[in-house]
C-alpha atoms as a PDB file:
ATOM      1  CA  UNK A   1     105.274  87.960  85.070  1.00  0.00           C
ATOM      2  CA  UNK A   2     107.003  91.299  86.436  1.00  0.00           C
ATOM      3  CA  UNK A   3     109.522  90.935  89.560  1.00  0.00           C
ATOM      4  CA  UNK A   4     107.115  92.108  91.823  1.00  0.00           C
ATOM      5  CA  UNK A   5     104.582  89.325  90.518  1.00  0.00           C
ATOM      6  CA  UNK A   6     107.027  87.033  91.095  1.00  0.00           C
ATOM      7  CA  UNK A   7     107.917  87.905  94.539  1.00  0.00           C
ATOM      8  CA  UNK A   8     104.757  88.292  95.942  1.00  0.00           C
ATOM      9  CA  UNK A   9     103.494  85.070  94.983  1.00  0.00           C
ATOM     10  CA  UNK A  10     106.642  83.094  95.869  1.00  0.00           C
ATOM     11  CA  UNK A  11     106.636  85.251  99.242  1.00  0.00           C
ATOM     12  CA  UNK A  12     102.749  84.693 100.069  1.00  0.00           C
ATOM     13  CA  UNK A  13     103.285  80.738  99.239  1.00  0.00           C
ATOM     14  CA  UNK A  14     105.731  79.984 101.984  1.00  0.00           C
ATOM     15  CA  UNK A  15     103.843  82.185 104.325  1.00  0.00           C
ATOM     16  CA  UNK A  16     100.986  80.492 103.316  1.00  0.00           C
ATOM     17  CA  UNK A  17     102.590  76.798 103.391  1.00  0.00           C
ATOM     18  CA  UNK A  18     105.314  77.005 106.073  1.00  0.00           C
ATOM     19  CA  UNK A  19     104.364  80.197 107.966  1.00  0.00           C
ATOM     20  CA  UNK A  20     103.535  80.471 112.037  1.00  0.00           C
ATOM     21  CA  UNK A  21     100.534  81.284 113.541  1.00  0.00           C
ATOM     22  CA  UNK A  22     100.305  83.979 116.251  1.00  0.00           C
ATOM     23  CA  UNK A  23      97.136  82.754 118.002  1.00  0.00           C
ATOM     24  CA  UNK A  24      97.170  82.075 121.558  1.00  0.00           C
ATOM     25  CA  UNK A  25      99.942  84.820 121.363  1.00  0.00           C
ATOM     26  CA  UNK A  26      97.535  87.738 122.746  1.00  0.00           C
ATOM     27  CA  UNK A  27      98.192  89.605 119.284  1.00  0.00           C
ATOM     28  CA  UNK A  28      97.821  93.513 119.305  1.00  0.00           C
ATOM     29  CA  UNK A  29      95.818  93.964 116.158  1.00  0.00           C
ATOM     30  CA  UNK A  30      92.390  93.614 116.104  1.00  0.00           C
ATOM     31  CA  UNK A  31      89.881  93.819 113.062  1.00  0.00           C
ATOM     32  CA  UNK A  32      87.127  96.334 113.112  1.00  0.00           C
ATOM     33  CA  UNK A  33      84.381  94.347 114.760  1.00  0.00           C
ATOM     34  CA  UNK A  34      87.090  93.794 117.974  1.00  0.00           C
ATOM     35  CA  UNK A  35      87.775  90.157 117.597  1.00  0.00           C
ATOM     36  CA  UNK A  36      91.838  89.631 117.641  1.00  0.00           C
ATOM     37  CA  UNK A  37      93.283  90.088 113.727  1.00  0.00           C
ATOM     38  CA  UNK A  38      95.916  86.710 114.115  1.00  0.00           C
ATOM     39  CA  UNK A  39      97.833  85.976 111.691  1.00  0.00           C
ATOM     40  CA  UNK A  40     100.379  83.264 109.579  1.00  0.00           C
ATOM     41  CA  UNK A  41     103.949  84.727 109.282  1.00  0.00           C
ATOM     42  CA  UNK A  42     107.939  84.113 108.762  1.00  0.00           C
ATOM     43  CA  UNK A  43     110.463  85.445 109.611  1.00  0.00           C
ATOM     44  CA  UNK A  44     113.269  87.432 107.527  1.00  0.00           C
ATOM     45  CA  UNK A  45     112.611  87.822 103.603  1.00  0.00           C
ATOM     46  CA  UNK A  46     115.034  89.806 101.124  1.00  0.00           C
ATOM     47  CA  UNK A  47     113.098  90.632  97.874  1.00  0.00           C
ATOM     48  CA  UNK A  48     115.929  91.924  95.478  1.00  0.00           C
ATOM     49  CA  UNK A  49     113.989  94.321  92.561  1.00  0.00           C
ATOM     50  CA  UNK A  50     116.120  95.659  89.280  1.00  0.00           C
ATOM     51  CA  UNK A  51     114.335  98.720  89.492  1.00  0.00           C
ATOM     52  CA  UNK A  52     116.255 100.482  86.433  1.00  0.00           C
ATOM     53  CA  UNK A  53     115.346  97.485  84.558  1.00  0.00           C
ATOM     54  CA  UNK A  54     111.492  97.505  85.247  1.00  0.00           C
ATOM     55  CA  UNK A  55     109.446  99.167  87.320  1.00  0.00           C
ATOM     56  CA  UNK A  56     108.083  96.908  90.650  1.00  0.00           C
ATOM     57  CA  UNK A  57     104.416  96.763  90.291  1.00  0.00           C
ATOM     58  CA  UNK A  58     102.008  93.540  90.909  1.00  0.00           C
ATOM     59  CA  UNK A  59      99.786  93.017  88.030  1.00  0.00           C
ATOM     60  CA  UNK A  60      97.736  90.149  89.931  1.00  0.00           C
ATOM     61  CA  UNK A  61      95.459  92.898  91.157  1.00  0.00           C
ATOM     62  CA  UNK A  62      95.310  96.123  89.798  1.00  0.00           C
ATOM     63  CA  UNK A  63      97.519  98.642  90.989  1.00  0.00           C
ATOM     64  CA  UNK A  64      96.408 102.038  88.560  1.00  0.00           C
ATOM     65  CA  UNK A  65      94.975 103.965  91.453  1.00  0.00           C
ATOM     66  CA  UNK A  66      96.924 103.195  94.196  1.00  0.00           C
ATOM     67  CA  UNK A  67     100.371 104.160  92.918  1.00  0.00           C
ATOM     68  CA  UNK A  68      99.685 107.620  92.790  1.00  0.00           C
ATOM     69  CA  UNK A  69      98.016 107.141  96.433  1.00  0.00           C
ATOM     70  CA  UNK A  70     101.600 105.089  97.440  1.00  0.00           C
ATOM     71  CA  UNK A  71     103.590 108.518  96.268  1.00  0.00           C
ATOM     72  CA  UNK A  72     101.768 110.687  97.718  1.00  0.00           C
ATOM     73  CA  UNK A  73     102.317 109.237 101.024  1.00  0.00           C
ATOM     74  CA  UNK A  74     106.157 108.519 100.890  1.00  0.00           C
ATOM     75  CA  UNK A  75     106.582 112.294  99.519  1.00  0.00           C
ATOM     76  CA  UNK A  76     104.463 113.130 102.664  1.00  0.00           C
ATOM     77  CA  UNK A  77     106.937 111.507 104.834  1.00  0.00           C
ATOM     78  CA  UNK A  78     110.026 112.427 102.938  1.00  0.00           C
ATOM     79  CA  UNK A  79     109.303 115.982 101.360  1.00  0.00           C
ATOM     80  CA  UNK A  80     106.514 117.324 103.436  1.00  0.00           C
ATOM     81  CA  UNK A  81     108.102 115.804 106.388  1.00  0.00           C
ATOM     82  CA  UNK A  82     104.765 115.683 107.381  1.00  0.00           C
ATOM     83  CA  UNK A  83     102.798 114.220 110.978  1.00  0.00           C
ATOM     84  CA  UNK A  84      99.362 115.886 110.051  1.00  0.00           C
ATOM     85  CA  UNK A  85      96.802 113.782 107.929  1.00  0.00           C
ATOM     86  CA  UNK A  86      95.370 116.463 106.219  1.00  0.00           C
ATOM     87  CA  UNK A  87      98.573 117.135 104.383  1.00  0.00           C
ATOM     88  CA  UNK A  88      98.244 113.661 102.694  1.00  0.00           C
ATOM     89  CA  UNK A  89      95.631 113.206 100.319  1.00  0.00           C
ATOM     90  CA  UNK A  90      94.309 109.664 101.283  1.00  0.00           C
ATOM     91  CA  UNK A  91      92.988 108.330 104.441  1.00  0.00           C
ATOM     92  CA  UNK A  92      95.406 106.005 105.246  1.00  0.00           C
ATOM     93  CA  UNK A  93      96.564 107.403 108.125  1.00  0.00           C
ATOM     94  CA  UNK A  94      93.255 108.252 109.661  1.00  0.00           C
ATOM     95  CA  UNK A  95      93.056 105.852 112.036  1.00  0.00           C
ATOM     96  CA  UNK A  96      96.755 106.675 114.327  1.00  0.00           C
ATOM     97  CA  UNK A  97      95.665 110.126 114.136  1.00  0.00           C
ATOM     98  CA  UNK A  98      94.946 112.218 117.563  1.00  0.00           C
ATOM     99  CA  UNK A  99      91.921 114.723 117.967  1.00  0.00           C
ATOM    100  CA  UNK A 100      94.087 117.464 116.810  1.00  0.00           C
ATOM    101  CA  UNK A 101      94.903 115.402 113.549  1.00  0.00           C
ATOM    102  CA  UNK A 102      98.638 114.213 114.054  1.00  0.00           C
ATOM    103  CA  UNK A 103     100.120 110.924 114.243  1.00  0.00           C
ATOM    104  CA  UNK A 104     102.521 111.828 116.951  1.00  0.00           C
ATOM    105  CA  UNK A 105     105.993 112.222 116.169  1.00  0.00           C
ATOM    106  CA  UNK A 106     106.358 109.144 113.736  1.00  0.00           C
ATOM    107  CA  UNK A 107     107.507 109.070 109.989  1.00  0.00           C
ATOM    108  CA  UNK A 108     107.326 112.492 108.681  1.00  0.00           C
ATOM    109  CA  UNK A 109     108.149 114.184 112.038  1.00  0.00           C
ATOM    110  CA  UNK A 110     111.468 112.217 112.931  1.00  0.00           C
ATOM    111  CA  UNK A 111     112.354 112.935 108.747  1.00  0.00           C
ATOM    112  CA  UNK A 112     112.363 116.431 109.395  1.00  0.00           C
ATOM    113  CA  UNK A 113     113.936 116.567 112.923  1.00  0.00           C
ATOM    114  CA  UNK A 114     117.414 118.463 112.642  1.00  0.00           C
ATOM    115  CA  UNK A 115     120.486 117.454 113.434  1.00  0.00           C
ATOM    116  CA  UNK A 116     124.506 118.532 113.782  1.00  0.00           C
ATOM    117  CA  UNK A 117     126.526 116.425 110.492  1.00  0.00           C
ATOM    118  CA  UNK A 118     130.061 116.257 110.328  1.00  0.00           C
ATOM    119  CA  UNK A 119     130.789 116.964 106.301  1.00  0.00           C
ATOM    120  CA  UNK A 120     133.584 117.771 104.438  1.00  0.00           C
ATOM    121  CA  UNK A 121     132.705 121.537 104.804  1.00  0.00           C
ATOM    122  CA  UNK A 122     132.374 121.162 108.590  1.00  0.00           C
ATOM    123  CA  UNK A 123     129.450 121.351 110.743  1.00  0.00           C
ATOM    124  CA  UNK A 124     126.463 121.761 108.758  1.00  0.00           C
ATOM    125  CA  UNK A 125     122.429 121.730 110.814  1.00  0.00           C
ATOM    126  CA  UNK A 126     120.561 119.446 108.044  1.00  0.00           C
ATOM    127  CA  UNK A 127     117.564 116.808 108.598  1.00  0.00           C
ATOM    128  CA  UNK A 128     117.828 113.364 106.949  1.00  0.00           C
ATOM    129  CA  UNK A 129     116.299 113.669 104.025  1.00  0.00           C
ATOM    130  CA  UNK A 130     119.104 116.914 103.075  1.00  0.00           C
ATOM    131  CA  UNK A 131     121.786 114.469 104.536  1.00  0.00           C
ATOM    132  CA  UNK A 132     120.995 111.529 101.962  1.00  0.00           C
ATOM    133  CA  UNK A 133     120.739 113.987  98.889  1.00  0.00           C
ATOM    134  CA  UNK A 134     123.793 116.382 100.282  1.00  0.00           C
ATOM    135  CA  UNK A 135     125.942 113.186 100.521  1.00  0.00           C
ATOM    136  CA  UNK A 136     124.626 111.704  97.321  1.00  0.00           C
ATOM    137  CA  UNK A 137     126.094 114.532  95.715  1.00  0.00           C
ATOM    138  CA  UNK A 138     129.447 115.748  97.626  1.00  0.00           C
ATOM    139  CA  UNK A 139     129.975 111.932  98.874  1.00  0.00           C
ATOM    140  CA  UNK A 140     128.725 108.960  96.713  1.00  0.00           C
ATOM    141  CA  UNK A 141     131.059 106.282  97.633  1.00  0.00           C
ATOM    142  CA  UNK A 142     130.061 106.642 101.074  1.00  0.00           C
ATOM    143  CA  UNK A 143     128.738 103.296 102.813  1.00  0.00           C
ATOM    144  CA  UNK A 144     127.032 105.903 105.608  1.00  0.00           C
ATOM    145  CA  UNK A 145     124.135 107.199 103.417  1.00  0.00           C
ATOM    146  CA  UNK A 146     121.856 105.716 106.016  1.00  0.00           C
ATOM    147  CA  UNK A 147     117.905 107.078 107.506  1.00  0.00           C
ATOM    148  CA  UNK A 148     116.492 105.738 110.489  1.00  0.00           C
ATOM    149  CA  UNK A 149     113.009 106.761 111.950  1.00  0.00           C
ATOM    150  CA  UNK A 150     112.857 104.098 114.853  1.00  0.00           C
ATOM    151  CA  UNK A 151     113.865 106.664 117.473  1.00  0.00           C
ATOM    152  CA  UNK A 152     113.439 104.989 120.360  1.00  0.00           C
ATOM    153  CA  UNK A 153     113.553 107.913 122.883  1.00  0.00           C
ATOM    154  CA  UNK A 154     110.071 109.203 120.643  1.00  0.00           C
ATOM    155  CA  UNK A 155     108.452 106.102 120.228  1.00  0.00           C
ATOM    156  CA  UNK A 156     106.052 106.833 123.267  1.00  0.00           C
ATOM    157  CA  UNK A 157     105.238 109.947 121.357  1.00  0.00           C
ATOM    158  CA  UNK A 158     103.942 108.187 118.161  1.00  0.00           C
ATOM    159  CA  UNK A 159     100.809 106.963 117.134  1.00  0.00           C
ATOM    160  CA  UNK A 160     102.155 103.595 115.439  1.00  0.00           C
ATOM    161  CA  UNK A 161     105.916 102.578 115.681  1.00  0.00           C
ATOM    162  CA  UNK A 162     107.095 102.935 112.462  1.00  0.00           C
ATOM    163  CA  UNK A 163     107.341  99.556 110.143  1.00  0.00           C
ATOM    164  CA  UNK A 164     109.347 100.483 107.305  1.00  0.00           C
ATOM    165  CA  UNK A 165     112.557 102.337 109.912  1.00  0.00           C
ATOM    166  CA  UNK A 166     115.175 102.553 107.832  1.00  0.00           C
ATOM    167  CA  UNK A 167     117.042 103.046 104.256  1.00  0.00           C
ATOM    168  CA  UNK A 168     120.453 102.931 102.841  1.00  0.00           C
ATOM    169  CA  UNK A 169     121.442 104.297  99.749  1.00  0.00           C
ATOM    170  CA  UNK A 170     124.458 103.080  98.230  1.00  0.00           C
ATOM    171  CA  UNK A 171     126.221 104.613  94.884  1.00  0.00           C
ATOM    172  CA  UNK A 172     128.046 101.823  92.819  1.00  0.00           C
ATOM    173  CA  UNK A 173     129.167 102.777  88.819  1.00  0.00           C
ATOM    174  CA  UNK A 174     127.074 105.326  88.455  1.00  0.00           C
ATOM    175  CA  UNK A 175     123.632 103.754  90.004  1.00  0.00           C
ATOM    176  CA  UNK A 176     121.756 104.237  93.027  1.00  0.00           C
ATOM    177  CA  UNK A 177     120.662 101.557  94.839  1.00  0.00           C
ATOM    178  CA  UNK A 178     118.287 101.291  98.093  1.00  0.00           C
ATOM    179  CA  UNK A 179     118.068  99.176 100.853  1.00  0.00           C
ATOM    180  CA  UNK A 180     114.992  99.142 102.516  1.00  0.00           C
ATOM    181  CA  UNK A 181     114.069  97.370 106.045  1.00  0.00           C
ATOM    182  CA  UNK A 182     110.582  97.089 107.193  1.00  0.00           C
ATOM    183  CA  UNK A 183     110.192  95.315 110.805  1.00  0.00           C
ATOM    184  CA  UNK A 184     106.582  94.024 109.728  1.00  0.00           C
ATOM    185  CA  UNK A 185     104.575  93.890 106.644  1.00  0.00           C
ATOM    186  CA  UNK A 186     101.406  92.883 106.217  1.00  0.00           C
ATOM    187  CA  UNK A 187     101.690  91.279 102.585  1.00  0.00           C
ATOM    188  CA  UNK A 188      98.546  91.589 100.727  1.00  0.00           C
ATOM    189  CA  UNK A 189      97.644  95.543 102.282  1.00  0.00           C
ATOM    190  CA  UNK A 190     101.016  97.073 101.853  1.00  0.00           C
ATOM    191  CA  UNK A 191     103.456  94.961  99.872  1.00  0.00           C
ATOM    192  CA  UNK A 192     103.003  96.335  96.477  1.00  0.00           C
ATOM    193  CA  UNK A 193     102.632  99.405  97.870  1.00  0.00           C
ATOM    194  CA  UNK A 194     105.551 100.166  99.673  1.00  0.00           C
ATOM    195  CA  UNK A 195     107.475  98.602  96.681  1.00  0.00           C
ATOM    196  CA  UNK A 196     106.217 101.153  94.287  1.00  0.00           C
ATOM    197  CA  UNK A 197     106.694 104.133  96.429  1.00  0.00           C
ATOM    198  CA  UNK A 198     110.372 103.281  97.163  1.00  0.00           C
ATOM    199  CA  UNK A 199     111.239 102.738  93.763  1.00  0.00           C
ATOM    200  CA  UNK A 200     109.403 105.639  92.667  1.00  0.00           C
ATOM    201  CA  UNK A 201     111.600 107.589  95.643  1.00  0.00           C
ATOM    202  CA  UNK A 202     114.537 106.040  94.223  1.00  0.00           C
ATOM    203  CA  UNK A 203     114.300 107.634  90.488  1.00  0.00           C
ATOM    204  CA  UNK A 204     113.667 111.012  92.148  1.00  0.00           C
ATOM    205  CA  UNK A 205     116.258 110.824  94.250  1.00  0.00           C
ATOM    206  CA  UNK A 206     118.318 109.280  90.683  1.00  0.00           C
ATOM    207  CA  UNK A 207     117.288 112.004  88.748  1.00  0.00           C
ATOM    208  CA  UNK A 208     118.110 114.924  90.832  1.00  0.00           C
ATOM    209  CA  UNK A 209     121.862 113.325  91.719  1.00  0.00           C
ATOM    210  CA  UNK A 210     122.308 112.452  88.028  1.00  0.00           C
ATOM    211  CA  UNK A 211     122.338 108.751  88.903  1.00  0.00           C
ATOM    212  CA  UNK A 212     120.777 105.407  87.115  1.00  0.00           C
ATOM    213  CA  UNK A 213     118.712 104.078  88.921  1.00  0.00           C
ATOM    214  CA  UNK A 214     119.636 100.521  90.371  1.00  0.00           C
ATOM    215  CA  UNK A 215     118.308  97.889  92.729  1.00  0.00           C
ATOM    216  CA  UNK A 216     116.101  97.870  95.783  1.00  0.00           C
ATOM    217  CA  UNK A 217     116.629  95.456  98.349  1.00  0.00           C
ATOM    218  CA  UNK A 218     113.428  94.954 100.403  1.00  0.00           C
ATOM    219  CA  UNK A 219     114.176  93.451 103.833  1.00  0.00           C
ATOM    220  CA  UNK A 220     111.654  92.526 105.987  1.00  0.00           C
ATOM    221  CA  UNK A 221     111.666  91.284 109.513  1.00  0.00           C
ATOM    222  CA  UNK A 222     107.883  89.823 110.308  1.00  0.00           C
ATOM    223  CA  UNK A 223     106.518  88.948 107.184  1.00  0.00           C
ATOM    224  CA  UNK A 224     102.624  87.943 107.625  1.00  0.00           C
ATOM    225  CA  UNK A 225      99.248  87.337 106.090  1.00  0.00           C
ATOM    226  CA  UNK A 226      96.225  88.452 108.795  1.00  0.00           C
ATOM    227  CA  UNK A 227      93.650  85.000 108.539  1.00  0.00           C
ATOM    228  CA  UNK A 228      90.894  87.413 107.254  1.00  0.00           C
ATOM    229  CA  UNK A 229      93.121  88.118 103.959  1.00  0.00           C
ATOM    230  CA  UNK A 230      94.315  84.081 103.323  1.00  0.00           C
ATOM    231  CA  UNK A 231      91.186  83.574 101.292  1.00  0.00           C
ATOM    232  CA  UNK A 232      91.993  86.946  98.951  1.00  0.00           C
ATOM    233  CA  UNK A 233      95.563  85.851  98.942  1.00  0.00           C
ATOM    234  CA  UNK A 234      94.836  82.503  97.572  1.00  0.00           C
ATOM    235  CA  UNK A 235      92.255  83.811  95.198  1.00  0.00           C
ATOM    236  CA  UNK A 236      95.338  86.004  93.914  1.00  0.00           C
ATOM    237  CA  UNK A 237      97.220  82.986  93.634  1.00  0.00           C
ATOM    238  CA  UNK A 238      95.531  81.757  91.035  1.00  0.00           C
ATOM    239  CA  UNK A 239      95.221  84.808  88.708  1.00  0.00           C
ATOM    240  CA  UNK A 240      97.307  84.664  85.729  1.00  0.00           C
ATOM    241  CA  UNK A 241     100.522  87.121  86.023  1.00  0.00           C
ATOM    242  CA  UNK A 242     100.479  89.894  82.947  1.00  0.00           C
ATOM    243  CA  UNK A 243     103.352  89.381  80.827  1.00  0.00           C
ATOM    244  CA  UNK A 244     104.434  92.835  80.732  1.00  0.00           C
ATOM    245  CA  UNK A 245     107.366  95.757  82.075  1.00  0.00           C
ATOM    246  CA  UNK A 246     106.264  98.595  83.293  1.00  0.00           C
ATOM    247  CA  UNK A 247     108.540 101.384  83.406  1.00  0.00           C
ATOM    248  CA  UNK A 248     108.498 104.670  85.545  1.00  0.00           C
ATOM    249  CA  UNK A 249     108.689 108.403  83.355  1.00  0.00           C
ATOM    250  CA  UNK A 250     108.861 111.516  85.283  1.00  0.00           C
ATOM    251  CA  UNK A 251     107.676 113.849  83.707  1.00  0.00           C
ATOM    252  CA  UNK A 252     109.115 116.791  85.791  1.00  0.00           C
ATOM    253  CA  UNK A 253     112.853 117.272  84.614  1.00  0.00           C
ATOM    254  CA  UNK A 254     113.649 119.245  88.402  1.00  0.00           C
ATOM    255  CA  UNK A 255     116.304 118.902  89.752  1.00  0.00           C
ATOM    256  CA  UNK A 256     114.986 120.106  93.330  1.00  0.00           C
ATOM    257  CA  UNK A 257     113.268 116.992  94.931  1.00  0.00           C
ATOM    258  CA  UNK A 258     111.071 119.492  96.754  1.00  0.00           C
ATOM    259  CA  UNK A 259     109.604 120.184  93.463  1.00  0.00           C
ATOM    260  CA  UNK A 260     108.389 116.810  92.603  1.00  0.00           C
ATOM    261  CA  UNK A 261     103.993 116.126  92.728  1.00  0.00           C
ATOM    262  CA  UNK A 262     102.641 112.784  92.308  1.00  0.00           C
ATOM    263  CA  UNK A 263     100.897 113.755  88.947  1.00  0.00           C
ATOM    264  CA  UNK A 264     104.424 114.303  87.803  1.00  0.00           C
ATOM    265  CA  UNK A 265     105.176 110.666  87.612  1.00  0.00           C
ATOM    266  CA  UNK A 266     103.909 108.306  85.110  1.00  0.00           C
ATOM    267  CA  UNK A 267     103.899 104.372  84.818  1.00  0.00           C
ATOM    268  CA  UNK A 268     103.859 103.396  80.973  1.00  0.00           C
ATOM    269  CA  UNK A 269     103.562  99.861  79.670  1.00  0.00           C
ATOM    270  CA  UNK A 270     101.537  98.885  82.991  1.00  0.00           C
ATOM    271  CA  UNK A 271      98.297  96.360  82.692  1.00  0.00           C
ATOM    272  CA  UNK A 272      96.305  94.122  85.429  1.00  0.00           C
ATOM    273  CA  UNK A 273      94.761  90.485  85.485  1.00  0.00           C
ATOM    274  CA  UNK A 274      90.928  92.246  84.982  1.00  0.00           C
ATOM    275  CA  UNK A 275      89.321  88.836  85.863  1.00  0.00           C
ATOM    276  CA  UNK A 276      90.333  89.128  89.426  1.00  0.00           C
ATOM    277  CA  UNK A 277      88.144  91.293  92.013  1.00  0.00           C
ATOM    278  CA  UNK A 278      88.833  91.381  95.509  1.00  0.00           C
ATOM    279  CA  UNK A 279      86.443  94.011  96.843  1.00  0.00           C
ATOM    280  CA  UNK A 280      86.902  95.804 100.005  1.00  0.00           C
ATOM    281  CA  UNK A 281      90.245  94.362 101.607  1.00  0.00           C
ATOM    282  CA  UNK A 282      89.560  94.391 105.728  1.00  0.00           C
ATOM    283  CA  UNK A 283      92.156  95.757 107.208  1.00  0.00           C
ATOM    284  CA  UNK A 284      93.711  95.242 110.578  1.00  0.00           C
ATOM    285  CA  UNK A 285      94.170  97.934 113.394  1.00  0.00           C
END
């Protein structure tokens, strides 16, 4: 069983088992045919993942295709510094997306927004992105390595609020280690995926700093299975966990971060509980 196996499935039990309805609560979300999308959730989970040690990836369902997919989309946001769908190669995005094909100024926008840093050079103009990796190398031991794309005086201007806001990045003996918080996640759509892409930001951002590559920290605020996806969760439930440890090669030896692709990265010693077939996963809007 890798880490991520492990907490998924203890996560998804105590949602399942102890978790708190939203209906009657006049929920947002809806699923595709109108009718509210309600849900079972808790509140506050910390998922600690020793990424150095093996790479997170859920082998309860099969995850080949959609880590490439889950890179692609966190390099949109954090290289690209993208807002516009048809610089990301999946669809994901599709639906927050105006006529003119932008999702407002959310995620990739506020990443490449400018700003005035104090550094040890003085005044230097830099977006967030060139902050983290600037500070990672002049600064390591600072505790202010921080992003944040909740931006509340933009948040009218976006097409969804963003749920994963904010990261901190944290040098300690020669390792880089992320903290990631996420005000909602919708478990069985996105958990795995935004696990892999993080980690997989984390080596790039290892490599090109000339860092090991240490723990993530995944905090999240509203943690929640939508009642359309219990029966798919439980179904996962069941499956037997792959005794395996995947572990993340780049294959790119850059060190420029706006060099890295998706094809450049590589999961080795990766394999999937085959039995277990969840066809087309509903999702909520």
């Amino acid at each position: 069983m890798t880490q991520a196996d492990r907490h998924f499935i203890e996560t998804c039990k105590e949602i399942i088992e102890n978790g708190i309805s939203s209906e009657g609560t006049h929920v947002r979300t809806r699923w595709e045919d109108g009718t509210e999308a309600n849900y079972v959730s808790i509140v506050g989970v910390s998922n600690k993942y020793d990424v150095g040690k093996e790479f997170p990836m859920i082998t309860i369902r099969n995850n080949t295709n959609t880590f490439k997919k889950a890179v692609d989309e966190v390099l949109w946001i954090w290289q690209k510094k993208s807002n516009q769908i048809k610089d990301l190669n999946s669809h994901i995005w599709d639906q927050w997306a105006d006529e003119e094909g932008s999702i407002g100024k959310a995620y990739g926008y506020q990443m490449g927004k400018k700003y005035t840093f104090k550094t040890k050079e003085g005044m230097q103009e830099m977006d967030q992105v060139d902050y983290v990796l600037y500070l990672l190398k002049k600064d390591p031991s600072s505790r202010r390595i921080v992003t944040n794309l909740f931006n509340h005086e933009e948040l009218k201007d976006m097409g969804l609020e963003p749920c994963l806001y904010s990261t901190q990045w944290l040098v300690k003996q020669g390792k880089l280690h992320l903290i990631l918080n996420q005000r909602s996640q919708d478990m069985l759509a996105a958990n795995g995926w935004n696990v892999m892409q993080y980690a997989a930001l984390q080596y790039m951002f290892a490599q090109i700093t000339d860092l090991e590559v240490g723990t993530l920290t995944h905090n999240i605020g509203d943690c929640h299975i939508y009642d359309r996806h219990i029966p798919l969760v439980k179904k996962l439930l069941e499956a037997e966990s792959m005794e395996v440890h995947p572990q993340l090669v780049i294959k790119n030896p850059t060190k420029n971060f706006y060099d890295f692709k998706p094809e450049d990265l590589e999961v080795q010693g990766y394999d999937y509980n085959k039995t277990i077939k969840l066809g087309k996963i509903p999702v909520a809007e």
